[in-house]
C-alpha atoms as a PDB file:
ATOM      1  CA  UNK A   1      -0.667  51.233 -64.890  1.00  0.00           C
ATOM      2  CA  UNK A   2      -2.274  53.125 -62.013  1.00  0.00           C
ATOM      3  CA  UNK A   3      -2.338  50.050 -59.606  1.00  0.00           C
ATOM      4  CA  UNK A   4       1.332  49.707 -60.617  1.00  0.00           C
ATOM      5  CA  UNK A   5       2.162  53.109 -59.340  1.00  0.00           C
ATOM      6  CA  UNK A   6      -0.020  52.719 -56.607  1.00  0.00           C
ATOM      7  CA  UNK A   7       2.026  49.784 -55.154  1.00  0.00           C
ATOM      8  CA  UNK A   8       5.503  51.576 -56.515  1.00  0.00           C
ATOM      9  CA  UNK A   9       4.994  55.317 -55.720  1.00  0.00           C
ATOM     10  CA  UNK A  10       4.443  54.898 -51.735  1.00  0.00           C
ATOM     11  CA  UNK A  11       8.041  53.139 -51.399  1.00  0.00           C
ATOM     12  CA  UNK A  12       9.638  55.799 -53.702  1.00  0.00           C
ATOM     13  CA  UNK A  13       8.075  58.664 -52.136  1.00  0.00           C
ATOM     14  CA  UNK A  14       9.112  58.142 -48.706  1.00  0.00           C
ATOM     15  CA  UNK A  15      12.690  57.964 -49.765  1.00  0.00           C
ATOM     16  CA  UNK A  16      11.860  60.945 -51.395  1.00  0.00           C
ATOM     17  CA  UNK A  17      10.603  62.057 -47.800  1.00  0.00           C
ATOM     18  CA  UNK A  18      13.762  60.863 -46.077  1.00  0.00           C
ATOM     19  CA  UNK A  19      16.223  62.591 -48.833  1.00  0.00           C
ATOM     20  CA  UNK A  20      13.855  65.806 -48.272  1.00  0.00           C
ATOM     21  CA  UNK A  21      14.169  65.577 -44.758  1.00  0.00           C
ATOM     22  CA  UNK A  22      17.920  65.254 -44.477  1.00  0.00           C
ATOM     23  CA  UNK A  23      18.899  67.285 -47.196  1.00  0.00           C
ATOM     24  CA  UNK A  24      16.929  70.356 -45.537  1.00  0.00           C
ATOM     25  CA  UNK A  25      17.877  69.667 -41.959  1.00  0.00           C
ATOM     26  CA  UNK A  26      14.253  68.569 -41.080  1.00  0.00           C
ATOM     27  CA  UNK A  27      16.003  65.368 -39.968  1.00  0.00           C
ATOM     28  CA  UNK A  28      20.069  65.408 -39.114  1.00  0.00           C
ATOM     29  CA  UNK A  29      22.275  63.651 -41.544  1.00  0.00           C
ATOM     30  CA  UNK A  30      24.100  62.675 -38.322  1.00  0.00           C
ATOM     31  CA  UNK A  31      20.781  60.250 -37.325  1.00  0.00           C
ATOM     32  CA  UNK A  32      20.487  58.345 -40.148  1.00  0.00           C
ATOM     33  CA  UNK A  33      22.976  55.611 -38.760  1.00  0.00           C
ATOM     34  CA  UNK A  34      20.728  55.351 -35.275  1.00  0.00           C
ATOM     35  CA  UNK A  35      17.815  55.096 -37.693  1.00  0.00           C
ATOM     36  CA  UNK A  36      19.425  52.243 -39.792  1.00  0.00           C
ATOM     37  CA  UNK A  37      20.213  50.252 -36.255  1.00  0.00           C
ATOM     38  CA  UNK A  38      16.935  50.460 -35.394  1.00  0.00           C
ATOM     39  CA  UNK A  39      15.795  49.130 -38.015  1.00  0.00           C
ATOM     40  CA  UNK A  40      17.840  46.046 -38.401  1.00  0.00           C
ATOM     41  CA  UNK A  41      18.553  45.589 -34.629  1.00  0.00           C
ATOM     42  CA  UNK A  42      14.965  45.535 -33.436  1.00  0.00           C
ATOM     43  CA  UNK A  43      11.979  46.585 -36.093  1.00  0.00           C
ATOM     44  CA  UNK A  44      13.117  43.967 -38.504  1.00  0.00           C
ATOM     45  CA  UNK A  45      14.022  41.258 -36.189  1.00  0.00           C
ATOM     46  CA  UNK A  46      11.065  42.119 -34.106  1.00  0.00           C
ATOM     47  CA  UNK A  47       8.607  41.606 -37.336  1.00  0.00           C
ATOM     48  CA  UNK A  48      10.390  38.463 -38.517  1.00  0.00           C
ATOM     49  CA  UNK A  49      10.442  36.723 -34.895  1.00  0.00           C
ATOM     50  CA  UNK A  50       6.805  37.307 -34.701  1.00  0.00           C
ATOM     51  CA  UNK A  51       5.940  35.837 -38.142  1.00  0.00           C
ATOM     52  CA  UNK A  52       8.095  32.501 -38.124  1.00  0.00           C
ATOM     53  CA  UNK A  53       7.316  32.079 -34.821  1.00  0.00           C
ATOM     54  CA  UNK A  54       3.490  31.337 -35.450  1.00  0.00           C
ATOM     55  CA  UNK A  55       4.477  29.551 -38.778  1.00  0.00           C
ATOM     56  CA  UNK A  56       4.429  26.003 -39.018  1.00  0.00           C
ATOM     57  CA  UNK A  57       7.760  24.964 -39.918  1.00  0.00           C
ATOM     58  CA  UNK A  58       7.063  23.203 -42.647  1.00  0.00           C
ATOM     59  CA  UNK A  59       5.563  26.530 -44.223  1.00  0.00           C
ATOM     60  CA  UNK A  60       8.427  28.206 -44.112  1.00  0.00           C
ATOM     61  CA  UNK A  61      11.321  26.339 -46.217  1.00  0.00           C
ATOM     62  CA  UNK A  62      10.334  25.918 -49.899  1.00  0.00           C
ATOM     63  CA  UNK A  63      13.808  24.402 -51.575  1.00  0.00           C
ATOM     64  CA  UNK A  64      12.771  25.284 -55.204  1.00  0.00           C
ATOM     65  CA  UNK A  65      13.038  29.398 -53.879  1.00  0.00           C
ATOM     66  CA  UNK A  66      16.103  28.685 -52.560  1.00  0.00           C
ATOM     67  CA  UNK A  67      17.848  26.399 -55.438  1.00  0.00           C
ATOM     68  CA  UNK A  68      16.431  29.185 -57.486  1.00  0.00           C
ATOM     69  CA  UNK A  69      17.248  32.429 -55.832  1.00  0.00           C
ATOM     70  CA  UNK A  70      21.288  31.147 -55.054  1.00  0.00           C
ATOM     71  CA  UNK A  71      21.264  30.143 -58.577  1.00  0.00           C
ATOM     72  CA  UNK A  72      20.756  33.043 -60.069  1.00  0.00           C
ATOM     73  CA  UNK A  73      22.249  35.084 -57.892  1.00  0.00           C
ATOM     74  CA  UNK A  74      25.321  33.280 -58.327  1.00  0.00           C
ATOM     75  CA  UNK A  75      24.863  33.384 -62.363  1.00  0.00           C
ATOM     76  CA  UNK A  76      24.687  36.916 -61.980  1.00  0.00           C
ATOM     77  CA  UNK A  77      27.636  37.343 -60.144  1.00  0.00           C
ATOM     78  CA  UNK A  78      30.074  35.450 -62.224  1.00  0.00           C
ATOM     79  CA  UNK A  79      28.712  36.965 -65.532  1.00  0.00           C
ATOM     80  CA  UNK A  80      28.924  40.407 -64.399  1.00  0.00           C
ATOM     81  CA  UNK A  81      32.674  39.463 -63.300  1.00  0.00           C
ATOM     82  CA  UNK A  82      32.723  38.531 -67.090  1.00  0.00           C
ATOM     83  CA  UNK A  83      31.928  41.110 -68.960  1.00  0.00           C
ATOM     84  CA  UNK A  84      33.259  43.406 -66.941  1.00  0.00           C
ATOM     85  CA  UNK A  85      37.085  41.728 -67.156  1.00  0.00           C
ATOM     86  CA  UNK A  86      36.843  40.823 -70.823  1.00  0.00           C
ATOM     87  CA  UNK A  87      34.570  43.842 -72.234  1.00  0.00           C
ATOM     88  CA  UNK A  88      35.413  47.236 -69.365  1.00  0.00           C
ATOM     89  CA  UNK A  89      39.018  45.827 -69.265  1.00  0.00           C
ATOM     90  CA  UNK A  90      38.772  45.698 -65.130  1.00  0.00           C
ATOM     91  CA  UNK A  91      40.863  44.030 -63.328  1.00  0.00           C
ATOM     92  CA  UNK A  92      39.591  40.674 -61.461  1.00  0.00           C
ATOM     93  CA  UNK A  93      39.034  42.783 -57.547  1.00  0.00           C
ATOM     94  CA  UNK A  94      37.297  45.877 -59.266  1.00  0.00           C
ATOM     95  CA  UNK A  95      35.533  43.078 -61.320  1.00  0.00           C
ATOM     96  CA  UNK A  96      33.849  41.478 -58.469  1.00  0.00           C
ATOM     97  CA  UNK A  97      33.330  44.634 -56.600  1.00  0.00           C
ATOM     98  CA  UNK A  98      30.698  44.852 -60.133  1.00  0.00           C
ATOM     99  CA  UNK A  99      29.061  41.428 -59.301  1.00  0.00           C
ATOM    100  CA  UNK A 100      28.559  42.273 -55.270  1.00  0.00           C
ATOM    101  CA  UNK A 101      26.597  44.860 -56.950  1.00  0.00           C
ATOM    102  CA  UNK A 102      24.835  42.886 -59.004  1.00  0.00           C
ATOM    103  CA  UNK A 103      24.385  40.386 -56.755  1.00  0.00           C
ATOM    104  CA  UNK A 104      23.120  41.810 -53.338  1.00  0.00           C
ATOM    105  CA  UNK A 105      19.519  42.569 -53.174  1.00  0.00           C
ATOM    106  CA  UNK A 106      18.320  45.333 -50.558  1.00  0.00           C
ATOM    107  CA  UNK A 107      15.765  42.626 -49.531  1.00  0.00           C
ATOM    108  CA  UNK A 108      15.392  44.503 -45.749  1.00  0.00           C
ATOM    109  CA  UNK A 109      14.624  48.243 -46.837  1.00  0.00           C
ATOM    110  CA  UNK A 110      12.953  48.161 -50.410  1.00  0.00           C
ATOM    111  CA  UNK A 111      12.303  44.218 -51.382  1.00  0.00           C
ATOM    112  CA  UNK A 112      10.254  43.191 -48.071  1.00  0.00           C
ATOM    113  CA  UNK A 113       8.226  46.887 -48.441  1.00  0.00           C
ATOM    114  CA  UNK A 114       7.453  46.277 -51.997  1.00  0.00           C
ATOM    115  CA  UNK A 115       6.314  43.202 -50.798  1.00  0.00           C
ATOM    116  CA  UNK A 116       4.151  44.493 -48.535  1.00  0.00           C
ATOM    117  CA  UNK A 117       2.433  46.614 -50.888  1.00  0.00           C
ATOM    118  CA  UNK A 118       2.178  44.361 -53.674  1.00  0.00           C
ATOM    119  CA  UNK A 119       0.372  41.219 -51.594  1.00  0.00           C
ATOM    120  CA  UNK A 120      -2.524  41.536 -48.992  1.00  0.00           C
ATOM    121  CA  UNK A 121      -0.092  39.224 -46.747  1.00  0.00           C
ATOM    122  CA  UNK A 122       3.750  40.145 -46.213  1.00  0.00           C
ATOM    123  CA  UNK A 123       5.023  36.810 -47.491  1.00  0.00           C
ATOM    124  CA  UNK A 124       7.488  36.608 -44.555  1.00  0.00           C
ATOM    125  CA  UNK A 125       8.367  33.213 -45.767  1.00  0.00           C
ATOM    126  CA  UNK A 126      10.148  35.124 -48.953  1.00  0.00           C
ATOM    127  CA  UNK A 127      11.686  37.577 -46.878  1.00  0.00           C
ATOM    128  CA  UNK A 128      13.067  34.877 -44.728  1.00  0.00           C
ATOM    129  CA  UNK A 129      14.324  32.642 -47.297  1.00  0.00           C
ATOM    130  CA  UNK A 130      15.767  35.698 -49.588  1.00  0.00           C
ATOM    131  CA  UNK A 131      17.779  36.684 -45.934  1.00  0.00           C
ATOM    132  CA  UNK A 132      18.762  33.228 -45.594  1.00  0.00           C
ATOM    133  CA  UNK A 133      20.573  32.789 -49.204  1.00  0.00           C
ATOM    134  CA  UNK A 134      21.556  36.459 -49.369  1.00  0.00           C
ATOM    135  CA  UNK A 135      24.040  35.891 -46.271  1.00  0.00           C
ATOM    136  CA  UNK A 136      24.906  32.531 -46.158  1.00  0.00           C
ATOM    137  CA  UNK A 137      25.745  32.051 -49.795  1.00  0.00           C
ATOM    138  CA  UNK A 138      26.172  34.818 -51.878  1.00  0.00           C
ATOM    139  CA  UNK A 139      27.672  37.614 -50.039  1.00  0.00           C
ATOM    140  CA  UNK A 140      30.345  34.546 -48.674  1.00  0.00           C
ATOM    141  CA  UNK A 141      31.101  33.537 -51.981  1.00  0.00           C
ATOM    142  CA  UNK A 142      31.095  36.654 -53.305  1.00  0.00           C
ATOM    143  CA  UNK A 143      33.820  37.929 -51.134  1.00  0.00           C
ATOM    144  CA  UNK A 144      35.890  34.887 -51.222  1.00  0.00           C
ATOM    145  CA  UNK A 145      36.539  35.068 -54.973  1.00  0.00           C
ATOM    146  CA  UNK A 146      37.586  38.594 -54.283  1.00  0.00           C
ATOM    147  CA  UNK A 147      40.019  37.988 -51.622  1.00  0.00           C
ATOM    148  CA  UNK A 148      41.146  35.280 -53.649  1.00  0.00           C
ATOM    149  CA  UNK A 149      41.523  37.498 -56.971  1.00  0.00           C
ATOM    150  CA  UNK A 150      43.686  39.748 -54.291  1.00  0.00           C
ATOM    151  CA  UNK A 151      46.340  36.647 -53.973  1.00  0.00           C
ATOM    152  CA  UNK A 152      46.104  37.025 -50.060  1.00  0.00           C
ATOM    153  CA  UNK A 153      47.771  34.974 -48.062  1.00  0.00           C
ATOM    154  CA  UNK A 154      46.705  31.916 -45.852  1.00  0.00           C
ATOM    155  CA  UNK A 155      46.501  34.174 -42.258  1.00  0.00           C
ATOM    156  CA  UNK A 156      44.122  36.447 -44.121  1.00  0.00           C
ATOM    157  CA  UNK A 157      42.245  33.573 -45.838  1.00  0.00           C
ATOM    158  CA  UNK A 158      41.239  32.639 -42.463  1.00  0.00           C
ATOM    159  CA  UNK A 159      40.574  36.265 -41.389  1.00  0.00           C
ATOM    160  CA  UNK A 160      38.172  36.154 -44.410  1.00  0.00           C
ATOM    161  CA  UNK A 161      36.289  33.003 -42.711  1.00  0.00           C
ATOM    162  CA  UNK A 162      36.407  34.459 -39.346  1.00  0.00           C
ATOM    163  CA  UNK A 163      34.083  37.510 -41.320  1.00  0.00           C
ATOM    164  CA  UNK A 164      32.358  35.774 -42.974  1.00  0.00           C
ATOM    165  CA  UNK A 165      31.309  33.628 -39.905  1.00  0.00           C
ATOM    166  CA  UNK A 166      30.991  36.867 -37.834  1.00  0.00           C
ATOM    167  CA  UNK A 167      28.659  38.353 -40.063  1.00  0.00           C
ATOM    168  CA  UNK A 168      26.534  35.106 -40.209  1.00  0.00           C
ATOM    169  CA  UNK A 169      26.537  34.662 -36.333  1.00  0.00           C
ATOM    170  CA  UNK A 170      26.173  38.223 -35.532  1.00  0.00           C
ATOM    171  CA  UNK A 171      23.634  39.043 -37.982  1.00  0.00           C
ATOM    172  CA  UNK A 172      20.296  40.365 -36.336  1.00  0.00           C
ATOM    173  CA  UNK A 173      17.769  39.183 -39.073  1.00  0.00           C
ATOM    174  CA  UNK A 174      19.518  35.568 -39.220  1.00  0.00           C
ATOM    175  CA  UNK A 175      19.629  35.765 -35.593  1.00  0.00           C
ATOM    176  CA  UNK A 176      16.060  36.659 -34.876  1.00  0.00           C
ATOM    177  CA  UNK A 177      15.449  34.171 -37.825  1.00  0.00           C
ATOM    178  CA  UNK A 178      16.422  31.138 -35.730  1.00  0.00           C
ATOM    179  CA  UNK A 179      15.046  32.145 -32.842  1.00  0.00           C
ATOM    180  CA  UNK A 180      11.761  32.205 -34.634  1.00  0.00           C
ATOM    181  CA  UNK A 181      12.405  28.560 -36.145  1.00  0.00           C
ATOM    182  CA  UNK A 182      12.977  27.691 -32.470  1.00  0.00           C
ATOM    183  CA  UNK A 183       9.742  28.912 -31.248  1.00  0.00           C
ATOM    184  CA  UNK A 184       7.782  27.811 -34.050  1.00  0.00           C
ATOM    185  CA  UNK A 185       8.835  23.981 -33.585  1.00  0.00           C
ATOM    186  CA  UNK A 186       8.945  23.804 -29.861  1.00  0.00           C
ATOM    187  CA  UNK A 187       5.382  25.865 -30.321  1.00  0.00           C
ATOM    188  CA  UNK A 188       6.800  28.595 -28.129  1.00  0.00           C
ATOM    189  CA  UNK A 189       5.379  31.864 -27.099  1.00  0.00           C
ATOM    190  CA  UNK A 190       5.817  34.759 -25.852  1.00  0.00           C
ATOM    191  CA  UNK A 191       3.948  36.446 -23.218  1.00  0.00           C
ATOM    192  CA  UNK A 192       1.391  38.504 -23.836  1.00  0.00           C
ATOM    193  CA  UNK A 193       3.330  42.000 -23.390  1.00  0.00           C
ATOM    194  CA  UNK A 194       6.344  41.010 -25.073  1.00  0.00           C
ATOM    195  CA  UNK A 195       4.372  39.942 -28.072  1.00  0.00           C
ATOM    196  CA  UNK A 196       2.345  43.837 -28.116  1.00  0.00           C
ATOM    197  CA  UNK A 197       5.869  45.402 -28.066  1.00  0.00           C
ATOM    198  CA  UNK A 198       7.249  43.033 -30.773  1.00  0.00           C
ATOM    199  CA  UNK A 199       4.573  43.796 -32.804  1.00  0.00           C
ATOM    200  CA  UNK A 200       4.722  47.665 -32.181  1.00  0.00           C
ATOM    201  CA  UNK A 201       8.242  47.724 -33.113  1.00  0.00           C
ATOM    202  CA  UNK A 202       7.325  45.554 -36.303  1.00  0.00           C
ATOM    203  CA  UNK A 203       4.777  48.118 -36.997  1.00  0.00           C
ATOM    204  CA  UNK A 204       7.667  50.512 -37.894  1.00  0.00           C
ATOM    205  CA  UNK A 205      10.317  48.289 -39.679  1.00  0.00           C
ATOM    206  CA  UNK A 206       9.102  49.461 -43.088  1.00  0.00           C
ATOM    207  CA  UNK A 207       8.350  53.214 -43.053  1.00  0.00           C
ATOM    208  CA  UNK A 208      11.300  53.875 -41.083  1.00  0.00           C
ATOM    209  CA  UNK A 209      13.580  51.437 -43.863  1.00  0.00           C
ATOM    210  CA  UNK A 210      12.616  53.675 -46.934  1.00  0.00           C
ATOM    211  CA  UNK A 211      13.189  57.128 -44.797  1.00  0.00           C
ATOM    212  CA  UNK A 212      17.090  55.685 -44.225  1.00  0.00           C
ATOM    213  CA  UNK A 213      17.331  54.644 -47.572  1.00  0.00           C
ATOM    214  CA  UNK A 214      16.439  58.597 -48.816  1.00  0.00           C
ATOM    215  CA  UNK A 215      18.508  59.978 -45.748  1.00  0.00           C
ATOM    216  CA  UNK A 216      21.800  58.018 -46.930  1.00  0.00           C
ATOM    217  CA  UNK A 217      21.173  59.455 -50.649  1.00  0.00           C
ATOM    218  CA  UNK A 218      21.932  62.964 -49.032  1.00  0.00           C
ATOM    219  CA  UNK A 219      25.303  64.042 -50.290  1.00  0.00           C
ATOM    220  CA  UNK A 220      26.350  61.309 -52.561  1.00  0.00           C
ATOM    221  CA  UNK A 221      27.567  62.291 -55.997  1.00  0.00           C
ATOM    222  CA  UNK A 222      27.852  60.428 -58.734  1.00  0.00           C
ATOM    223  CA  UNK A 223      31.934  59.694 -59.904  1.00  0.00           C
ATOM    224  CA  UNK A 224      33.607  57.106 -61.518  1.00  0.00           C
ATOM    225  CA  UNK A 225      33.048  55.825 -65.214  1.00  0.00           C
ATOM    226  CA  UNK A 226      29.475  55.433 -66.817  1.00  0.00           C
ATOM    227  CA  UNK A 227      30.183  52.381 -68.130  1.00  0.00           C
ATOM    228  CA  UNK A 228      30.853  50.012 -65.020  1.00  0.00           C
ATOM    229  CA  UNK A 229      28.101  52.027 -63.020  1.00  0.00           C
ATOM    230  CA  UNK A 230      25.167  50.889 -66.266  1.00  0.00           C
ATOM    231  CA  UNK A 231      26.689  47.102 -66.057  1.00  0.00           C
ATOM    232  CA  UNK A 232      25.810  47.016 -62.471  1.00  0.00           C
ATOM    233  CA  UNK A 233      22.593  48.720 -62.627  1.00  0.00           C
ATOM    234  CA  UNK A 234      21.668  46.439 -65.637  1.00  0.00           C
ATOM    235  CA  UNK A 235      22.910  43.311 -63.878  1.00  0.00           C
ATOM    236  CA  UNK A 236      20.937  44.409 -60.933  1.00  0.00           C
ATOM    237  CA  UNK A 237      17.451  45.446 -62.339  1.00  0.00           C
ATOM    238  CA  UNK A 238      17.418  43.788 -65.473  1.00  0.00           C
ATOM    239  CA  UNK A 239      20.147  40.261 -65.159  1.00  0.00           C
ATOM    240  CA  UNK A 240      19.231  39.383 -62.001  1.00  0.00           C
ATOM    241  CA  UNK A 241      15.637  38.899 -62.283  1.00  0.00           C
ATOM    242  CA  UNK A 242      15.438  37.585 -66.323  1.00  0.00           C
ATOM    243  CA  UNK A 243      17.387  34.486 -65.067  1.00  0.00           C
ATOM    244  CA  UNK A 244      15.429  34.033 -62.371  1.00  0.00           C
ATOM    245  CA  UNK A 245      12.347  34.359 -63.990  1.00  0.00           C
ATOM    246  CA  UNK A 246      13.827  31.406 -66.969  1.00  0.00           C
ATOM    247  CA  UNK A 247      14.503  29.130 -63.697  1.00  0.00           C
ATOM    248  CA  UNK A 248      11.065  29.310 -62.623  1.00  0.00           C
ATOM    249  CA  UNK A 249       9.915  28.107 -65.591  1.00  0.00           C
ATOM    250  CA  UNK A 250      11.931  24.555 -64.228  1.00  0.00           C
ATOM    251  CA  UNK A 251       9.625  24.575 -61.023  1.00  0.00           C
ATOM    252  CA  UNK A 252       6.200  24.090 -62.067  1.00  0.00           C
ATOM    253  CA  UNK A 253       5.107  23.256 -58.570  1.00  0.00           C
ATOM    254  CA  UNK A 254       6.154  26.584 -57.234  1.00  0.00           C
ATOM    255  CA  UNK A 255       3.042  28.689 -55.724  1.00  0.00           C
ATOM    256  CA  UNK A 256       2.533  31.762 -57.147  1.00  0.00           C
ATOM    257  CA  UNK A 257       3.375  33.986 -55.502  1.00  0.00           C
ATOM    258  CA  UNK A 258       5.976  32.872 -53.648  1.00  0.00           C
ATOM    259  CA  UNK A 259       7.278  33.031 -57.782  1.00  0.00           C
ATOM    260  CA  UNK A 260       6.576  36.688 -57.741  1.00  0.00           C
ATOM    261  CA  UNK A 261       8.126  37.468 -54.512  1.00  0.00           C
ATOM    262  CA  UNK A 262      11.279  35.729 -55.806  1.00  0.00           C
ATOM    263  CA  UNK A 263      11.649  37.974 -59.019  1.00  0.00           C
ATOM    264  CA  UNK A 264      10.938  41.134 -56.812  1.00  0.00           C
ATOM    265  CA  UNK A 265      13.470  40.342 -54.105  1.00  0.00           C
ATOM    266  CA  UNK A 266      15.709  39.868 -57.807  1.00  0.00           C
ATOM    267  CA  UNK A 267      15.091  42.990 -59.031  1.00  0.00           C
ATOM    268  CA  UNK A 268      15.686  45.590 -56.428  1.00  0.00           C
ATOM    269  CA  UNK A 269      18.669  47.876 -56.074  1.00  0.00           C
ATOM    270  CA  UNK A 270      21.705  46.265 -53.745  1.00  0.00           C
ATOM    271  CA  UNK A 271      21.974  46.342 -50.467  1.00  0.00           C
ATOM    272  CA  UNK A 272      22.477  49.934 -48.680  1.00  0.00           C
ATOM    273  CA  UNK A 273      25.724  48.682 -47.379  1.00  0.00           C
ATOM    274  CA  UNK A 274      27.345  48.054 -50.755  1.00  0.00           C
ATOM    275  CA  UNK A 275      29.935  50.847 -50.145  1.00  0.00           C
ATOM    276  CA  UNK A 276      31.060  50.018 -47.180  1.00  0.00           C
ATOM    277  CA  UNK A 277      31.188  46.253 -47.661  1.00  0.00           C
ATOM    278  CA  UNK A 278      33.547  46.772 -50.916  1.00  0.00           C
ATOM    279  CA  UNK A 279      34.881  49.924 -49.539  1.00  0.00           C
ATOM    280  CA  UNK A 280      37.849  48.534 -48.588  1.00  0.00           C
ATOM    281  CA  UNK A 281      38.869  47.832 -51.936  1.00  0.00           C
ATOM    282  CA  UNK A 282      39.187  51.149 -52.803  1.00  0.00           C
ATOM    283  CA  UNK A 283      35.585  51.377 -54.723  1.00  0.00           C
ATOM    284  CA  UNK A 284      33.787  53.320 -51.921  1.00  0.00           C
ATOM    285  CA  UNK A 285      33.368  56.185 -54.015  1.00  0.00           C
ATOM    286  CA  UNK A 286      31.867  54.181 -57.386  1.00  0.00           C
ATOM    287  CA  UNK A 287      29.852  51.803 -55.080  1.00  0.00           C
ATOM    288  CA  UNK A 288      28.159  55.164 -53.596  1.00  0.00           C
ATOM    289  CA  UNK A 289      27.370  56.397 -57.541  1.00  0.00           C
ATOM    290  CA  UNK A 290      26.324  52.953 -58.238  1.00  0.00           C
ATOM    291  CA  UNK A 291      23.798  52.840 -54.988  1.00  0.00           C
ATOM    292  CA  UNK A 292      22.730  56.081 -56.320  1.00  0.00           C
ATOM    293  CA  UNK A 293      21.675  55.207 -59.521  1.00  0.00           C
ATOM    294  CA  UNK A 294      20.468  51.797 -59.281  1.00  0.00           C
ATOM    295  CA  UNK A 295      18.130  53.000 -56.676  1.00  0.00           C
ATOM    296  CA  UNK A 296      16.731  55.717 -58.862  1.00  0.00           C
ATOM    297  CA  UNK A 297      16.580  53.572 -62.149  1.00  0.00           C
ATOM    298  CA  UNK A 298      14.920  51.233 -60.154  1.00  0.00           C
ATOM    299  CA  UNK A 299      11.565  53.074 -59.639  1.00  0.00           C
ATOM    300  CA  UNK A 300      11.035  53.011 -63.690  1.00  0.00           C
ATOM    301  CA  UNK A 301      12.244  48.831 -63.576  1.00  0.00           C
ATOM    302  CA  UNK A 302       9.935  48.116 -60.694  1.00  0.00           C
ATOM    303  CA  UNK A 303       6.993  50.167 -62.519  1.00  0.00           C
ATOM    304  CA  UNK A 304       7.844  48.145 -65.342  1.00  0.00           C
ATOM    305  CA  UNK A 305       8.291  44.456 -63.649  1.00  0.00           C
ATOM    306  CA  UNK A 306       5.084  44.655 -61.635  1.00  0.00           C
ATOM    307  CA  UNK A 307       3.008  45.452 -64.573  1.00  0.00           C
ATOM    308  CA  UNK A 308       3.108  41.961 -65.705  1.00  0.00           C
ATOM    309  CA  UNK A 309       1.763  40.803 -62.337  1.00  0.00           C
ATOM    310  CA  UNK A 310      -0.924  43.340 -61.435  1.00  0.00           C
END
């Protein structure tokens, strides 16, 4: 149990650090957003750029994380939709405003730091890969069933696919991604300077990640019904990562620990963005709760999770 807290308690305790700081003015609420930026915009890109681009490509795709990841993110989704039409009595939107919750891992700013404390390596390959599904498939099809549940019409069907293929094209991390798949086949590199400062600004990707994660916590209070705010959290920490733990069982030839980077990118609270992404169907405030408690329950789920693998 002590290494488990060891590799848990340094993640949980700088949020703790960054809700500290903001909520007592050390840090200003106000730069929490130039924090986040910098952290997707250059630290992240920055540390996966340098990674893939001294991979060998063939390292880097493994099809069985990806069949298996989509699969059961996509499981999750739809059965969260479920029970939360036939059993909460939600309608269809507010419905799949519960799966995106479900659904959408914060791989960026808790899974790829877990990561790094858990393995001796970072496993950017997982990271990678998790990005890759997380954006091109689930968040797309996630959104599309709920524009379609909101019977819009054909000019804002294609508004949906020009933002879906906004996000995808504009997307630092998928951007910084290819560039990295680029340099790693042509066997590209970088000059000696620019790789130092890519790897400085990599340096900070994590550390800063969990101190926005506690910042954004700062003034968010918890409304809306229990009942749709446990699915999610359930779905999240507990759905999520069962079924893919019963699909691994499928890929034998799976190494192992791209397996247990898999179930951890699975099992960590959504994305940070949650209420803004569904925000606009008039969830903002539950999505906020629902970030709020998912993140906190997840400290006692991860505890739990990595005990089996420790």
């Amino acid at each position: 149990m002590a290494a488990v807290i060891n590799i848990v308690a340094p993640i949980f305790f700088l949020i703790l650090v960054g809700f500290v700081s903001v909520r007592f003015s050390f840090l200003p609420q106000a730069a929490i957003p130039g924090l986040s930026r910098f952290v997707l915009y250059l630290a992240l890109p920055a540390l996966i750029f340098m990674k893939l681009s001294s991979m060998e490509i063939g390292e880097v795709l493994h099809f069985d994380y990806l069949a298996v990841y989509a699969a059961s993110g996509l499981a999750t989704f739809f059965i969260t939709v479920l029970l939360s039409w036939r059993l909460l009595k939600s309608g269809l939107v507010d419905a799949g405003v519960r799966g995106v919750g479900a659904t959408m891992s914060n791989s960026a700013f808790i899974g790829f730091p877990v990561l790094l404390q858990f393995f001796d390596s970072s496993l950017t390959q997982a990271f990678v890969m998790s990005l890759m599904v997380e954006n091109i498939i689930l968040l797309p099809i996630c959104l599309i069933f709920i524009e379609t549940m909101l019977g819009k019409s054909q000019n804002s069907e294609k508004s949906l696919l020009v933002f879906v293929v906004k996000r995808i094209s504009t997307n630092p991390l998928l951007i910084a991604l290819a560039a990295g798949l680029v340099f790693s086949v042509f066997e590209l590199r970088l000059p000696s300077f620019m790789g130092r400062g890519f790897d400085l600004l990599a340096a900070a990707a994590s550390s800063v990640a969990l101190i926005v994660i506690g910042g954004s916590l700062v003034g968010v209070s918890i409304k809306g019904q229990w009942s749709p705010i446990l699915l999610v959290a359930t779905g999240k920490l507990i759905l999520f990562p069962i079924l893919v733990a019963l699909l691994l069982l499928l890929t034998p030839t799976m190494p192992n620990e791209l397996k247990i980077a898999v179930i951890i990118f699975a099992a960590v609270p959504m994305f940070s963005s949650y209420p803004i992404v569904c925000g606009e169907y008039g969830e903002r405030s539950f999505c906020a709760s629902t970030l709020l408690i998912t993140t906190v329950l997840s400290f006692f789920s991860l505890s739990v999770l990595l005990r089996f693998f420790v």
